[in-house]
C-alpha atoms as a PDB file:
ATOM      1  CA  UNK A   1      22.710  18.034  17.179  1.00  0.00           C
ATOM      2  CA  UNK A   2      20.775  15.103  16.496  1.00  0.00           C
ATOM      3  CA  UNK A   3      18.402  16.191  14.185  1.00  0.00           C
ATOM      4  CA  UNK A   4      20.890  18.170  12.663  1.00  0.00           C
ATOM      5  CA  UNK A   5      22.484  14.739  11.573  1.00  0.00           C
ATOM      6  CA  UNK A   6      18.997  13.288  10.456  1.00  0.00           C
ATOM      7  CA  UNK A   7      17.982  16.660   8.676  1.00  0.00           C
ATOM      8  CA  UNK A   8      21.226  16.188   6.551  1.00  0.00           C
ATOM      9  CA  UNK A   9      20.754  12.427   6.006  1.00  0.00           C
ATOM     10  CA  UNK A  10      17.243  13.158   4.678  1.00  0.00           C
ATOM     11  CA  UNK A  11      18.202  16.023   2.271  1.00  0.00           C
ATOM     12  CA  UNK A  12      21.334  13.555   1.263  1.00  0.00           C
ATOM     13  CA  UNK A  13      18.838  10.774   0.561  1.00  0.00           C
ATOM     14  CA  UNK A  14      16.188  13.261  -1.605  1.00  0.00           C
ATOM     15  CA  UNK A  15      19.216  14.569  -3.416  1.00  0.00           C
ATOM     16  CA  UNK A  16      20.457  10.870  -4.587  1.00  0.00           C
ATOM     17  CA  UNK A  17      16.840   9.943  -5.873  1.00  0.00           C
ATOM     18  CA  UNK A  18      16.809  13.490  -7.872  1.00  0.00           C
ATOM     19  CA  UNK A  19      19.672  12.786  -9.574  1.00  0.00           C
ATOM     20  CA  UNK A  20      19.808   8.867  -9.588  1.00  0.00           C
ATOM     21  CA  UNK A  21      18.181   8.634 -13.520  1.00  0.00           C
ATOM     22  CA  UNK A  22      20.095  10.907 -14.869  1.00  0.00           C
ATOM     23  CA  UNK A  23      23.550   9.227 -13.184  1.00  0.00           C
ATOM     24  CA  UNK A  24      22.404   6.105 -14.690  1.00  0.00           C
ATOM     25  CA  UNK A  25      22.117   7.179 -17.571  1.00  0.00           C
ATOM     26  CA  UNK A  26      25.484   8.831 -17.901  1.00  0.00           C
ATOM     27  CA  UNK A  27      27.146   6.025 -16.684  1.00  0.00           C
ATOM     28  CA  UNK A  28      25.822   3.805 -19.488  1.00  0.00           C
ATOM     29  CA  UNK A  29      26.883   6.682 -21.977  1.00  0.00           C
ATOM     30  CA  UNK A  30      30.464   6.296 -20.469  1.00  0.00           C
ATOM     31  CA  UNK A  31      30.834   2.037 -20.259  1.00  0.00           C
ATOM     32  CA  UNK A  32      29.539   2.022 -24.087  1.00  0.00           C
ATOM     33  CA  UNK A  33      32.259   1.232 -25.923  1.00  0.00           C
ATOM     34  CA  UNK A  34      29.887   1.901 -29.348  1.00  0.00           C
ATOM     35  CA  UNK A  35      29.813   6.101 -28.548  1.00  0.00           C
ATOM     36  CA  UNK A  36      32.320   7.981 -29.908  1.00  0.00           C
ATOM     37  CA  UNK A  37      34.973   8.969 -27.278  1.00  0.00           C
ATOM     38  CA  UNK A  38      34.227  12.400 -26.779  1.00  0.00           C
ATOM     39  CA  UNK A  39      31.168  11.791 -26.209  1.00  0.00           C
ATOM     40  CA  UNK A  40      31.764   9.542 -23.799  1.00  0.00           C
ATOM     41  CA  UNK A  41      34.049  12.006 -22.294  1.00  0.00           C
ATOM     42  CA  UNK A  42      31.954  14.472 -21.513  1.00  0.00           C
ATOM     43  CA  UNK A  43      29.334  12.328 -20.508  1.00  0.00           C
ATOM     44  CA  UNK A  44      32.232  11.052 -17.490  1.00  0.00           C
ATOM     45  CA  UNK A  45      32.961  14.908 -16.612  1.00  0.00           C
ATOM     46  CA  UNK A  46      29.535  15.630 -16.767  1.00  0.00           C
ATOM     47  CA  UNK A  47      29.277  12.445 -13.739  1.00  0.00           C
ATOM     48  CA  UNK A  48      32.199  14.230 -12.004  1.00  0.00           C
ATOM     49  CA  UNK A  49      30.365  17.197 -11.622  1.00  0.00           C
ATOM     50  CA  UNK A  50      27.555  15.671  -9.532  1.00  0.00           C
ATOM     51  CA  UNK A  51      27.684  16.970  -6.152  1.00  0.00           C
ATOM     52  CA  UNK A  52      29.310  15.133  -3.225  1.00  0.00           C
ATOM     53  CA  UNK A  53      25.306  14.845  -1.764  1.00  0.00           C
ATOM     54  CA  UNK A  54      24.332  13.019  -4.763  1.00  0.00           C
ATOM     55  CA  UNK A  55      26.300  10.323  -4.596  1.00  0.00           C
ATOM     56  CA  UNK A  56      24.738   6.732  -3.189  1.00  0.00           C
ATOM     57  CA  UNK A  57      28.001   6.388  -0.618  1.00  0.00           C
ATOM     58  CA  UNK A  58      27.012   9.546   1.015  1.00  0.00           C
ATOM     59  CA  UNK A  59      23.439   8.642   2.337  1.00  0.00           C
ATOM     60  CA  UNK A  60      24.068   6.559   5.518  1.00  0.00           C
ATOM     61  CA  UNK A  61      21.346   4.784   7.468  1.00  0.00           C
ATOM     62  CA  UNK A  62      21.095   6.471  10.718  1.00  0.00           C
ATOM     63  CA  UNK A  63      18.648   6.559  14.015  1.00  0.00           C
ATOM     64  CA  UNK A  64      15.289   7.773  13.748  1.00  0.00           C
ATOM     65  CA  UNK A  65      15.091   9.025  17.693  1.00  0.00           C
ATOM     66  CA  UNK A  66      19.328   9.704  18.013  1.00  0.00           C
ATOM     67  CA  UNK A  67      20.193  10.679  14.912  1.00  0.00           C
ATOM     68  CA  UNK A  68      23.718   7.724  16.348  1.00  0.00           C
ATOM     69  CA  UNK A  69      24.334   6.134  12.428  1.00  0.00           C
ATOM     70  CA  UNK A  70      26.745   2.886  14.037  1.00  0.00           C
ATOM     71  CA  UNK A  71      24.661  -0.197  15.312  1.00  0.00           C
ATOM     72  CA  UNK A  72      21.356   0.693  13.349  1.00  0.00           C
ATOM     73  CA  UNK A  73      18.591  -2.088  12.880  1.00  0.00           C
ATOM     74  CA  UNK A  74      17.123  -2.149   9.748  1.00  0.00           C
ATOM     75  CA  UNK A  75      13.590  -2.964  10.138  1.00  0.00           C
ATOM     76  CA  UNK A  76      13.243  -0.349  12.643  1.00  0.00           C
ATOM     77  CA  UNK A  77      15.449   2.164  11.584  1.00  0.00           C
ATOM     78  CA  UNK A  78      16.721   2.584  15.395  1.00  0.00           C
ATOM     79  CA  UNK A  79      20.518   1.483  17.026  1.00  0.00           C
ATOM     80  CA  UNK A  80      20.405  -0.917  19.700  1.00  0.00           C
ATOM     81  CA  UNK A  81      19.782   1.114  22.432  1.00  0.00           C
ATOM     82  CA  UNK A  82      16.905   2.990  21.680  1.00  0.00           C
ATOM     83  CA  UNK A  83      15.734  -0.380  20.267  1.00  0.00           C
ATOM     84  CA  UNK A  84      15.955  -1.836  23.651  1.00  0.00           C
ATOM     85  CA  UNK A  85      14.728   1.173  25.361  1.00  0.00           C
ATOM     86  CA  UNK A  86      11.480   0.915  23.272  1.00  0.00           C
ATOM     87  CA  UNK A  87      11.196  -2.563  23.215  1.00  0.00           C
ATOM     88  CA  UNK A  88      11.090  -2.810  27.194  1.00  0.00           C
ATOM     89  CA  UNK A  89       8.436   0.326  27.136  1.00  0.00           C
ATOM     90  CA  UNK A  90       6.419  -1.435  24.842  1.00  0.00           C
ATOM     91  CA  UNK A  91       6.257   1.199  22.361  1.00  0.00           C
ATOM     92  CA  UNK A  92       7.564  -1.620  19.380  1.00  0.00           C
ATOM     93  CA  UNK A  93       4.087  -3.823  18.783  1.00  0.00           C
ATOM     94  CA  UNK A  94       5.511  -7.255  17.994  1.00  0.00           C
ATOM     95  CA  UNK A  95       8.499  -6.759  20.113  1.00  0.00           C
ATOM     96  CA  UNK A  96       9.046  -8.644  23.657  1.00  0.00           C
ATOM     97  CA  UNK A  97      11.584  -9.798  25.926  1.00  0.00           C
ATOM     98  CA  UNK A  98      13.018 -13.321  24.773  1.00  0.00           C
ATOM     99  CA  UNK A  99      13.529 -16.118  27.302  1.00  0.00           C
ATOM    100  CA  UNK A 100      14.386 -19.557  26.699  1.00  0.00           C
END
């Protein structure tokens, strides 16, 4: 099940940069108030037909080991357990165990 959740997050993320120029663009064709309204019309229906995977909101950032896409760290791309459970195996260089 996992990688069934990371498989989907990766094809989300590689559909978003496909279609990320040519989104941009049509969403400048529809905020300028200087094209002719039809224009811009179809340029807004032409942005509504974009598939639910190419759209920025769906991509979210998600484990690399659990595939878990709450509690993720950034800069290591893992959630906090598997963080800790590499970080006490040694398996993050850089990484110890903090005492003050």
């Amino acid at each position: 099940m996992p990688q069934a959740r990371i498989f989907k997050d990766k094809l989300y993320r590689t559909t978003v940069a496909q279609c990320e120029p040519l989104r941009n663009a049509l969403r400048f064709m529809t905020r300028n108030e200087q094209l002719p309204g039809p224009v811009r019309f179809q340029a807004q229906t032409a942005l509504n037909s974009f598939p639910i995977s190419a759209r920025k909101t769906a991509v979210r950032n998600r484990c690399l080991e659990t595939g878990r896409a709450r509690w993720v760290l950034r800069d290591f791309g893992l959630t906090r357990h598997a963080f800790l459970h590499q970080a006490r195996n040694g398996l993050l260089p850089g990484v110890g165990k903090s005492s003050w």
